[in-house]
N, C-alpha and C. Protein backbone atom coordinates (compact mmCIF):
# COMPACT_ATOMS: atom_id res chain seq x y z
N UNK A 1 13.17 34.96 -24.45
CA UNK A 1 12.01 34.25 -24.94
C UNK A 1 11.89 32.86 -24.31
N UNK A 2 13.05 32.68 -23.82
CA UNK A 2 13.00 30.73 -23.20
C UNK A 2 12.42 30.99 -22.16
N UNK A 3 12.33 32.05 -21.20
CA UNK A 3 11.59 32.05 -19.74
C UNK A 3 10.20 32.05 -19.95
N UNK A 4 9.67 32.91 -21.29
CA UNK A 4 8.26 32.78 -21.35
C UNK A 4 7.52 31.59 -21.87
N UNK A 5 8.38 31.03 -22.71
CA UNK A 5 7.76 29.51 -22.85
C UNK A 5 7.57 28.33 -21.76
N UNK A 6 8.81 28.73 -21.23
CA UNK A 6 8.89 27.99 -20.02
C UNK A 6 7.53 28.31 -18.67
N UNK A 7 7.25 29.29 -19.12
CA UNK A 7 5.64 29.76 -18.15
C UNK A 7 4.55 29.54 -18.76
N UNK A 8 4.79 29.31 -20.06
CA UNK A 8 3.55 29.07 -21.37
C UNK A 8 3.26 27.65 -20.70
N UNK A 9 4.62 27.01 -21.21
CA UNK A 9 4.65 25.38 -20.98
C UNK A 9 3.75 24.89 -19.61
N UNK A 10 4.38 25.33 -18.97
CA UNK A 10 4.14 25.36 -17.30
C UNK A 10 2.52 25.49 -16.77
N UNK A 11 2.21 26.66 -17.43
CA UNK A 11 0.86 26.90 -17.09
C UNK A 11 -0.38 25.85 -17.86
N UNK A 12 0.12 25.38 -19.01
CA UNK A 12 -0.57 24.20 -19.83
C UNK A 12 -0.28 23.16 -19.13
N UNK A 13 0.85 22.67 -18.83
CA UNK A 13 1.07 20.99 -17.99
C UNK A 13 0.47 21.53 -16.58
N UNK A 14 0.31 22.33 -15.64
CA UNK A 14 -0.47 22.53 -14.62
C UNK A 14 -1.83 22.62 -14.52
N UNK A 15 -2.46 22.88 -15.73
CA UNK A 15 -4.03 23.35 -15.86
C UNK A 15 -4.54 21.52 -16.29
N UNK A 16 -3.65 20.94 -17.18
CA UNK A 16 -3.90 19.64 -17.53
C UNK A 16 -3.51 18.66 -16.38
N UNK A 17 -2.82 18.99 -15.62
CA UNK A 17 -2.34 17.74 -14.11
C UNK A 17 -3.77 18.36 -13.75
N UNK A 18 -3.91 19.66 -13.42
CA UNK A 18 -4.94 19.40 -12.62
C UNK A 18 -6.38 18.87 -13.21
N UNK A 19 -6.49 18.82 -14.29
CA UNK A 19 -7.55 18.05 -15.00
C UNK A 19 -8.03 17.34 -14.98
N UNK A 20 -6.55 16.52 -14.78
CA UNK A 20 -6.66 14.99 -15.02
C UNK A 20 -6.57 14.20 -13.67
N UNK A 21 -5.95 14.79 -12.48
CA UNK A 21 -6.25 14.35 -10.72
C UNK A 21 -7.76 14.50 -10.87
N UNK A 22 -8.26 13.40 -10.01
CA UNK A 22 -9.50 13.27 -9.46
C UNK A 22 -9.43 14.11 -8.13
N UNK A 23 -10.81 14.74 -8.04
CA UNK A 23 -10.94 15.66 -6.93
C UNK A 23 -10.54 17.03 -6.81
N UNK A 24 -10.30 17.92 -6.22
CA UNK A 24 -10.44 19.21 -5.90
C UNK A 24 -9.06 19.24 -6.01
N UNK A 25 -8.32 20.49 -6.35
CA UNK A 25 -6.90 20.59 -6.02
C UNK A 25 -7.04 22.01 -5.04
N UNK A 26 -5.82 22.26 -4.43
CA UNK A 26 -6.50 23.46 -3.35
C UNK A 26 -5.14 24.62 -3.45
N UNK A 27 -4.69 23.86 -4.02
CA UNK A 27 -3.06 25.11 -4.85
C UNK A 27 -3.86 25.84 -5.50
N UNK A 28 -3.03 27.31 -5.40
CA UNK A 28 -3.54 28.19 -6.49
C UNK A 28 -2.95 27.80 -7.76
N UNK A 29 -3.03 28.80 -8.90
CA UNK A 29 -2.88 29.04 -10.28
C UNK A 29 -1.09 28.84 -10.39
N UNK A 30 -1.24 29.86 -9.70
CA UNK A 30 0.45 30.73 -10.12
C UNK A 30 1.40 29.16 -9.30
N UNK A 31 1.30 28.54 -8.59
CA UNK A 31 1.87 27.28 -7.86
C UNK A 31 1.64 26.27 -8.90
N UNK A 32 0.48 25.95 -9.22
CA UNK A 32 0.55 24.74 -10.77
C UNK A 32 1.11 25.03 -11.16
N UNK A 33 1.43 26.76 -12.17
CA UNK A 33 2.04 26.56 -12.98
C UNK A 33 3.78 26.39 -12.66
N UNK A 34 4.02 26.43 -11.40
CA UNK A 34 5.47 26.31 -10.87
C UNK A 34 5.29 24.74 -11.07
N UNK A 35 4.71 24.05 -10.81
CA UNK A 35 4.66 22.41 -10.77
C UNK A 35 4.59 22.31 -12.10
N UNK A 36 3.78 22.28 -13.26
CA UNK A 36 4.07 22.37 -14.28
C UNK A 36 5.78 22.35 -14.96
N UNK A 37 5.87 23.81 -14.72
CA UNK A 37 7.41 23.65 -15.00
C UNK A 37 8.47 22.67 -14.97
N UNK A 38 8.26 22.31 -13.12
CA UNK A 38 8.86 21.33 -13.00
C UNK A 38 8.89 20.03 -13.69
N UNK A 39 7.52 19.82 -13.24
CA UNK A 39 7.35 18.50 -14.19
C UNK A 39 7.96 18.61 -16.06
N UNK A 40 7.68 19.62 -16.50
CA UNK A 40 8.23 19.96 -17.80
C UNK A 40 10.03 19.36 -17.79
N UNK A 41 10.75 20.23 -16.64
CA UNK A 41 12.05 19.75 -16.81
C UNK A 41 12.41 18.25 -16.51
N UNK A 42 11.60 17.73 -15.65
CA UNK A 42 12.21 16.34 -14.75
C UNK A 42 11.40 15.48 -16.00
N UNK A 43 10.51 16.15 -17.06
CA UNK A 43 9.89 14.98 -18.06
C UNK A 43 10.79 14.98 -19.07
N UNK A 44 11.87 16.21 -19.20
CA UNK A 44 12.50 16.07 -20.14
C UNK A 44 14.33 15.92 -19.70
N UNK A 45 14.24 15.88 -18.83
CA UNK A 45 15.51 15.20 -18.21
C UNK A 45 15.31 13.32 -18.18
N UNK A 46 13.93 12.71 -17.76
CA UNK A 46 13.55 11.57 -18.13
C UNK A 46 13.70 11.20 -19.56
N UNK A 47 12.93 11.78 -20.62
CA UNK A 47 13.32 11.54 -22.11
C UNK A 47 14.59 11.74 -22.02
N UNK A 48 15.67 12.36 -21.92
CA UNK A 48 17.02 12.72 -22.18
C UNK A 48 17.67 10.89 -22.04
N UNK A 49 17.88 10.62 -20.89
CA UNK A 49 18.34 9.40 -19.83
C UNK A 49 17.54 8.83 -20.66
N UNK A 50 16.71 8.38 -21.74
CA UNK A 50 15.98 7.25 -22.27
C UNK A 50 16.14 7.53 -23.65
N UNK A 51 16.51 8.60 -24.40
CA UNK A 51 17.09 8.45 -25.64
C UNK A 51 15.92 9.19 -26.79
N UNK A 52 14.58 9.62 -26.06
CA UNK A 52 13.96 10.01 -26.39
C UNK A 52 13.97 11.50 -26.85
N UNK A 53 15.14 12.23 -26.74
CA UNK A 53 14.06 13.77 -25.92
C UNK A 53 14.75 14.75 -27.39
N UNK A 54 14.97 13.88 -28.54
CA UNK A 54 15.09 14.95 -30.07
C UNK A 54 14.85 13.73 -31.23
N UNK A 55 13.56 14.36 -31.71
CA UNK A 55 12.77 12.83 -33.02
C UNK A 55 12.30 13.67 -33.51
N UNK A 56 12.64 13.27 -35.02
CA UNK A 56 12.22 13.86 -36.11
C UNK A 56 10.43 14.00 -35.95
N UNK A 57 10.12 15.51 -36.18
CA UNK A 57 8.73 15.60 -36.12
C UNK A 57 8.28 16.18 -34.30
N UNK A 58 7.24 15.59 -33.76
CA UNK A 58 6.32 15.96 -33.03
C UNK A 58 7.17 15.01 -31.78
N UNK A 59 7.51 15.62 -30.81
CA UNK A 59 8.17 14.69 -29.53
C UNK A 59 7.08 14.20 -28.54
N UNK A 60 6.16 13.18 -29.55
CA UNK A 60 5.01 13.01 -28.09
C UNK A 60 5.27 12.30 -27.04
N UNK A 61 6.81 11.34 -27.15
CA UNK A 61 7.17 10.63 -26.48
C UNK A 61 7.48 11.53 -24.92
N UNK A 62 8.28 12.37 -25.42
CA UNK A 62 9.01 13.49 -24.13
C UNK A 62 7.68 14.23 -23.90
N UNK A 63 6.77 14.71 -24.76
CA UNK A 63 5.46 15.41 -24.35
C UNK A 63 4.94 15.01 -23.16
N UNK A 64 4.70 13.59 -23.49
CA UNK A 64 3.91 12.78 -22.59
C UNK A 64 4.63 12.16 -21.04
N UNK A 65 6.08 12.04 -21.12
CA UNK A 65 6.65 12.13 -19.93
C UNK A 65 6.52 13.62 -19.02
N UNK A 66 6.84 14.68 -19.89
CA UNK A 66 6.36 15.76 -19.56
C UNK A 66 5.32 15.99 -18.47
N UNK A 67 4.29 15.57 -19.29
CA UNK A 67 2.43 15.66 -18.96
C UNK A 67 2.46 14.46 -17.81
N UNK A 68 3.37 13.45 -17.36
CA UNK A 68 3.01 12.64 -16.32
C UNK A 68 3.91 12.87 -15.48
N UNK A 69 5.22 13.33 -15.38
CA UNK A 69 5.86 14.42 -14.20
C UNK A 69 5.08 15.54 -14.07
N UNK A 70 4.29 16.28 -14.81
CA UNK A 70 3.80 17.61 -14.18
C UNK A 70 2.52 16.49 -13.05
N UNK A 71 1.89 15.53 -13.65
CA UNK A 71 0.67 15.35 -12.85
C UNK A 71 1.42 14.76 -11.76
N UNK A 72 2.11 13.81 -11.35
CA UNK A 72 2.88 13.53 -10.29
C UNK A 72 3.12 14.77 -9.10
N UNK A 73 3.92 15.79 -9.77
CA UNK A 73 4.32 16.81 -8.89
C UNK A 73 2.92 17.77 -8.77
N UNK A 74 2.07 17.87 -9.89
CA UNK A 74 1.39 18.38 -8.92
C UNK A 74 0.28 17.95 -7.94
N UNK A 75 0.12 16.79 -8.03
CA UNK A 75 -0.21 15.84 -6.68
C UNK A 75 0.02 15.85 -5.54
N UNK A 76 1.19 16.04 -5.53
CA UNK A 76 2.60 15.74 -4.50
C UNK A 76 2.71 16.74 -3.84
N UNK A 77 2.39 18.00 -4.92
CA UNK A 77 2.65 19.62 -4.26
C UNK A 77 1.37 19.74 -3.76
N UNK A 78 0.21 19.34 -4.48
CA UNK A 78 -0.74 19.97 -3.57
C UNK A 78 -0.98 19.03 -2.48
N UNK A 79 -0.80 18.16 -2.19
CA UNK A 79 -0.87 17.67 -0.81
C UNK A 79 -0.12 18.12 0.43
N UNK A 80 1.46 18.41 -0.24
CA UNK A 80 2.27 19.81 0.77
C UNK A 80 1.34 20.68 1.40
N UNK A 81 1.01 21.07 -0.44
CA UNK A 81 0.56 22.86 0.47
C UNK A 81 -0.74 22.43 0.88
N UNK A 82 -1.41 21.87 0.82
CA UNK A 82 -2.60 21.56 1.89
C UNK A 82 -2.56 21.21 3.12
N UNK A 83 -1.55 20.31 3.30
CA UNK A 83 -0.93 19.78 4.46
C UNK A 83 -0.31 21.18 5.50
N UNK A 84 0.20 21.90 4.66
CA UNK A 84 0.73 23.25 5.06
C UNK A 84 -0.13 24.43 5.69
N UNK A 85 -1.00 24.52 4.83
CA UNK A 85 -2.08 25.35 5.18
C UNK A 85 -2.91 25.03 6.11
N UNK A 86 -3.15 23.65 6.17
CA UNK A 86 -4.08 23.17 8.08
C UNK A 86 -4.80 22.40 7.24
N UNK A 87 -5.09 21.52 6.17
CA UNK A 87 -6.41 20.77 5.51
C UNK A 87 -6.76 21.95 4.62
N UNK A 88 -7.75 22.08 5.01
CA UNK A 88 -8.72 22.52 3.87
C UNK A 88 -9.07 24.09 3.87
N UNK A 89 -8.83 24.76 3.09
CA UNK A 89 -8.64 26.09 2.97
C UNK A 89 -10.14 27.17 3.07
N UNK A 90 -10.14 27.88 3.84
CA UNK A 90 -11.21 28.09 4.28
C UNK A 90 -11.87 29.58 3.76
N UNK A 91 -12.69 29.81 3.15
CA UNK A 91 -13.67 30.73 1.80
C UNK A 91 -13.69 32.49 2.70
């Protein structure tokens, strides 16, 4: 059951990075939600190292590190894979 949350998670912090970047993103679906993930662990390895990441109730503190490592990485990733692919992906 932890792998599917972990794709639940993933696919919500990827659909919201990409929300919240200005402009087009050119990654597919199934790649956010790999960035997602990530960002999920490296937001909660950040809360960990800051003392944050188990509070009584609702963890919006680690949520929200969460939600700003996923948008980071997926920034970061889609400029890779764009960079990768030649620019701009063609219809």
């Amino acid at each position: 059951m932890g792998w599917l949350w972990a794709i639940i998670v993933g696919f919500v912090l990827g659909l919201l990075a990409k929300a919240i970047i200005p402009g087009k993103q050119h990654s597919p679906l199934w790649l956010a939600t790999i960035f997602g993930m990530i960002g999920a662990i490296v937001g909660n390895s950040i809360a960990r190292g800051i003392g944050i990441d188990e509070t009584r109730g609702i963890d919006w503190g680690r949520h929200g590190l969460q939600l700003g490592a996923a948008v980071v990485i997926v920034f970061l990733g889609d400029m890779l894979y764009t960079s990768m692919r030649g620019g701009r992906q063609r219809a």
